[in-house]
C-alpha atoms as a PDB file:
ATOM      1  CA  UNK A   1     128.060 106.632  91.143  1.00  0.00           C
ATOM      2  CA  UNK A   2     129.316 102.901  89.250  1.00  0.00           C
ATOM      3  CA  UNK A   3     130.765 104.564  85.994  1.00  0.00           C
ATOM      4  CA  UNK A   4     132.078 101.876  83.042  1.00  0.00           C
ATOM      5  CA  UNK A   5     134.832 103.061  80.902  1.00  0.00           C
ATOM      6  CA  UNK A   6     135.750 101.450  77.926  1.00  0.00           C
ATOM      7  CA  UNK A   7     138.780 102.967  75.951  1.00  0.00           C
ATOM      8  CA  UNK A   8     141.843 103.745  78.346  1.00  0.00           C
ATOM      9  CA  UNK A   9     143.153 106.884  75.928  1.00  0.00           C
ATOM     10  CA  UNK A  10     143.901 110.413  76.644  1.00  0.00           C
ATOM     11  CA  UNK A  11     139.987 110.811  77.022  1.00  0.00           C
ATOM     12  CA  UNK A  12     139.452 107.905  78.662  1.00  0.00           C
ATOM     13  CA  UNK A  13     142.456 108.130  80.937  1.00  0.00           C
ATOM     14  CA  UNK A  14     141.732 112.007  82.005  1.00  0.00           C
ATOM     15  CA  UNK A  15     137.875 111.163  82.358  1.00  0.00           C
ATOM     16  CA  UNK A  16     138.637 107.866  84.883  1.00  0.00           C
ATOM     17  CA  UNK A  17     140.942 110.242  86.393  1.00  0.00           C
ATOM     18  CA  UNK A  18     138.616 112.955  86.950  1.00  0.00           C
ATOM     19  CA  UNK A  19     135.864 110.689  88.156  1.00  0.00           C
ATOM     20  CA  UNK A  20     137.446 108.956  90.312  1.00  0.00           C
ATOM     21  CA  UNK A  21     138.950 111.854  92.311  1.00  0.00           C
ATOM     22  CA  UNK A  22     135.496 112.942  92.803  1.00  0.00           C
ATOM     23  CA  UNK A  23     135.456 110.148  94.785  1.00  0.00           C
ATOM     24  CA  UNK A  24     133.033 107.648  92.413  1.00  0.00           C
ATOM     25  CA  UNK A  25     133.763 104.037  91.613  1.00  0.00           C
ATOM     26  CA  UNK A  26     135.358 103.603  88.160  1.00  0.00           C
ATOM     27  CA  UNK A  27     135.583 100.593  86.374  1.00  0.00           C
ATOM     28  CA  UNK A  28     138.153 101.210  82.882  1.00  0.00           C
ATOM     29  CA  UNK A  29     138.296  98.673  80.394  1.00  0.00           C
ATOM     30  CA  UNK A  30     141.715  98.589  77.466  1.00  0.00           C
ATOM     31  CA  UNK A  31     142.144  95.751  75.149  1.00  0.00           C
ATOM     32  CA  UNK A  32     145.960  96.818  76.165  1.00  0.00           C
ATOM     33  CA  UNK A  33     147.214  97.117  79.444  1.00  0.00           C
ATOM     34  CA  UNK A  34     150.016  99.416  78.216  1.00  0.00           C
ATOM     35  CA  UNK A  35     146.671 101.843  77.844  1.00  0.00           C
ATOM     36  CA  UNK A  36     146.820 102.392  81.625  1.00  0.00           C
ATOM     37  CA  UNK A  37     149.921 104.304  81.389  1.00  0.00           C
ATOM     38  CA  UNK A  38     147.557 107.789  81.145  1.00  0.00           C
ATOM     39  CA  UNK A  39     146.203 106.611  85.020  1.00  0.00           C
ATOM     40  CA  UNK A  40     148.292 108.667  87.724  1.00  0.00           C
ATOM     41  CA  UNK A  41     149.934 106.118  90.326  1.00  0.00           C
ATOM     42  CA  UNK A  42     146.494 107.865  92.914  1.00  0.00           C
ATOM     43  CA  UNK A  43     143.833 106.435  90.685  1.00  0.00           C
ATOM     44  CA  UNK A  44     142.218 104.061  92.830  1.00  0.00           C
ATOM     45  CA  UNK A  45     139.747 102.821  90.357  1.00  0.00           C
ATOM     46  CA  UNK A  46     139.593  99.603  88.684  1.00  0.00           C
ATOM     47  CA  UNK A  47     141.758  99.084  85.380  1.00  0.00           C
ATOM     48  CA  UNK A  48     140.994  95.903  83.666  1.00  0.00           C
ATOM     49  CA  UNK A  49     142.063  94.505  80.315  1.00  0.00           C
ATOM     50  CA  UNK A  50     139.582  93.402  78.150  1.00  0.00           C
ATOM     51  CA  UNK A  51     137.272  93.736  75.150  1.00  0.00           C
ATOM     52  CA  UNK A  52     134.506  96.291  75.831  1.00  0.00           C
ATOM     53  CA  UNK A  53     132.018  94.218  73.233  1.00  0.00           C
ATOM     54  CA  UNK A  54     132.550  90.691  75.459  1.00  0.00           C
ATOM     55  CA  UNK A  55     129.662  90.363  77.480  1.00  0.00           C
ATOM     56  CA  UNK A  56     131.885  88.616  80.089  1.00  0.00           C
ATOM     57  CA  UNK A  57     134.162  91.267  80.036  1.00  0.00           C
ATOM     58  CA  UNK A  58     131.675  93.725  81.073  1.00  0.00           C
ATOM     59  CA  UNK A  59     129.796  92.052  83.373  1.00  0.00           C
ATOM     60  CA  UNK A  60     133.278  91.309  85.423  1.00  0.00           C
ATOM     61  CA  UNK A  61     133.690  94.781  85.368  1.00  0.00           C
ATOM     62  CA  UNK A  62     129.908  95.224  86.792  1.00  0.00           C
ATOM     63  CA  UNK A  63     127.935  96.596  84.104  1.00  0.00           C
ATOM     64  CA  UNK A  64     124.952  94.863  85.682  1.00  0.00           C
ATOM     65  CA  UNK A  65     124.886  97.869  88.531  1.00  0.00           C
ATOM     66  CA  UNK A  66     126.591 100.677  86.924  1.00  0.00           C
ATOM     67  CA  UNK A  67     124.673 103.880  86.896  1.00  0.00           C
ATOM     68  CA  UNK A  68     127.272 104.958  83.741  1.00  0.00           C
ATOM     69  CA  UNK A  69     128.907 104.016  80.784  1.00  0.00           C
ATOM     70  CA  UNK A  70     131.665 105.314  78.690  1.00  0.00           C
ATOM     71  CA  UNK A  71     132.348 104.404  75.240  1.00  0.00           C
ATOM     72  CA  UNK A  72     135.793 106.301  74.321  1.00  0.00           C
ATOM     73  CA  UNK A  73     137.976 104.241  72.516  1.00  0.00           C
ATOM     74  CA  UNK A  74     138.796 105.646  68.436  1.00  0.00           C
ATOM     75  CA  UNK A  75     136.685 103.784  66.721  1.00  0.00           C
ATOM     76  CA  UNK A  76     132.810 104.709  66.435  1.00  0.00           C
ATOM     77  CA  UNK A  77     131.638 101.672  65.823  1.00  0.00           C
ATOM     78  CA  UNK A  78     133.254 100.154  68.786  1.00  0.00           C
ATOM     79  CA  UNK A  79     132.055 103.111  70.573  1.00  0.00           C
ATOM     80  CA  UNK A  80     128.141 102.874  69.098  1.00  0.00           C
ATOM     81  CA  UNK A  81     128.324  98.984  69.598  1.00  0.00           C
ATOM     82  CA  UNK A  82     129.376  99.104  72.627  1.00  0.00           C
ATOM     83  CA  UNK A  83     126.998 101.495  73.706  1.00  0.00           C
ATOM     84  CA  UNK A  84     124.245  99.630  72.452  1.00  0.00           C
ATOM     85  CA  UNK A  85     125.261  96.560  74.185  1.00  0.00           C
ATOM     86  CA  UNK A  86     125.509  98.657  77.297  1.00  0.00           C
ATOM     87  CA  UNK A  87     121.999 100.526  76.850  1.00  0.00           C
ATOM     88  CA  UNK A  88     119.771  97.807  75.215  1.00  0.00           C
ATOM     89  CA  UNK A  89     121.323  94.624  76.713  1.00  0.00           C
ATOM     90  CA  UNK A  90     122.609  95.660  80.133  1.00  0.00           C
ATOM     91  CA  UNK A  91     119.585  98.839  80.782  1.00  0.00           C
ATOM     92  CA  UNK A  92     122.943 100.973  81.861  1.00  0.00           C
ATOM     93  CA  UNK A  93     120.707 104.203  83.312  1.00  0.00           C
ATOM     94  CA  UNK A  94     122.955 106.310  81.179  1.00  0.00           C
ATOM     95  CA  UNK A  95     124.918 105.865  78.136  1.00  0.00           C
ATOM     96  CA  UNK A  96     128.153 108.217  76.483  1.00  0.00           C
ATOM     97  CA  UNK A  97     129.283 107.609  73.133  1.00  0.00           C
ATOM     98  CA  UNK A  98     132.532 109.419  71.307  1.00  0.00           C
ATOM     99  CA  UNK A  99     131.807 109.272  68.342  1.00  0.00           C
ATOM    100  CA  UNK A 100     133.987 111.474  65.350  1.00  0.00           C
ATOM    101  CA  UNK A 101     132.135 111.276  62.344  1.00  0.00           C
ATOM    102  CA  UNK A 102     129.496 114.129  62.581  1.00  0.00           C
ATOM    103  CA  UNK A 103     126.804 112.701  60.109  1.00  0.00           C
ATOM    104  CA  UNK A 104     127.325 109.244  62.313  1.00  0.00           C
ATOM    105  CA  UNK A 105     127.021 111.183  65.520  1.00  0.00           C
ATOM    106  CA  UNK A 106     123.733 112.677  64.541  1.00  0.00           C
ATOM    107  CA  UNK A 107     122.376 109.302  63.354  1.00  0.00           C
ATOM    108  CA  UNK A 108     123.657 107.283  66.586  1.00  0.00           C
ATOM    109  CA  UNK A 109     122.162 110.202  69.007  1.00  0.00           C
ATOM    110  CA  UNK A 110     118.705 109.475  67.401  1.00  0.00           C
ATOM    111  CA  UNK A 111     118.748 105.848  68.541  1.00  0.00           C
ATOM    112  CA  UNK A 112     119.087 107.204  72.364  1.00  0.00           C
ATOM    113  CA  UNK A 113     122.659 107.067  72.755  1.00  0.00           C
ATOM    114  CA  UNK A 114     123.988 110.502  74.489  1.00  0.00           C
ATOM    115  CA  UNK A 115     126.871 110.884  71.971  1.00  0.00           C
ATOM    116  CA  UNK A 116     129.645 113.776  72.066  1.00  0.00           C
ATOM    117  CA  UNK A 117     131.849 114.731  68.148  1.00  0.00           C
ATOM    118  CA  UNK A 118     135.087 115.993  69.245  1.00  0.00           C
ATOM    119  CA  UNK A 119     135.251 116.770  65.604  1.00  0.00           C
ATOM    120  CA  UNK A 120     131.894 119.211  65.725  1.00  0.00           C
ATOM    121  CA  UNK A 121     133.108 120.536  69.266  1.00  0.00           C
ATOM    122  CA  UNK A 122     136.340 121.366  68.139  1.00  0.00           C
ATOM    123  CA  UNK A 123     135.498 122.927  64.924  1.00  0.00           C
ATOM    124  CA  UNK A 124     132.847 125.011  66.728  1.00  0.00           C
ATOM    125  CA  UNK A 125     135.786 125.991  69.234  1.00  0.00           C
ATOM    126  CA  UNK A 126     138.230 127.147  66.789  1.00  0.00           C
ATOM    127  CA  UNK A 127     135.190 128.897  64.535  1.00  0.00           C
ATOM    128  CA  UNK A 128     134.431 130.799  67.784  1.00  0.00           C
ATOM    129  CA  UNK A 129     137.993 131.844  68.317  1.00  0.00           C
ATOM    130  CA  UNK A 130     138.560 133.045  64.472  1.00  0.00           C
ATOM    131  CA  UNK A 131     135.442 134.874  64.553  1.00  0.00           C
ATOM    132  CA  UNK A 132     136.016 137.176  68.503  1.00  0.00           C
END
């Protein structure tokens, strides 16, 4: 699987990570190269610098072919825009969206963008663990 990753975080980072030791080709896009400091010395995907919104940018990093792509950088509407670009420009089979504002989430989802709110997740977590 050809996975796109824009946003080289602590999400990004661990996801690229965990991808790519399953043995699938991973692309990772940072506007800062200093971002690829959460990729372990084994990560044998591509890390390239660049703006996730450029057009050039993603087709370098092959967004014409890829099966995936990530949107995971901390701004949603980086994340949504990218995502869009990704899904309605490039027909990207499947499209992942962080996104941390709950009512946005909700609203983004509806336009077909798979979408994840670490805020609802992690409020749902810690509700579950108050209430056992």
């Amino acid at each position: 699987m050809k996975v796109i990753i824009m946003g080289c975080g602590r999400v990004g980072g661990r996801l690229a990570t965990l991808l790519d030791g399953e043995g699938n080709k991973v692309v990772i896009i940072d506007q800062n190269s200093y971002s690829f400091r959460w990729l372990p010395s084994s990560f044998k995907g591509i890390a390239q610098v660049g703006n996730g919104l450029d057009e050039e940018t993603l087709k370098k990093a092959g967004i014409e072919t890829a099966d995936v792509f990530v949107s995971t950088t901390q701004g949603d509407n980086r994340n949504v825009m990218a995502a869009q670009i990704a899904k309605h420009v490039f027909n990207v089979p499947r499209v992942v969206s962080r996104i941390y504002d709950p009512i946005r989430e909700e609203m983004y989802s509806t336009l077909g963008i798979e979408t994840i709110s670490p805020t609802k997740v992690g409020a749902d977590i810690l509700q579950k663990l108050i209430e056992d």
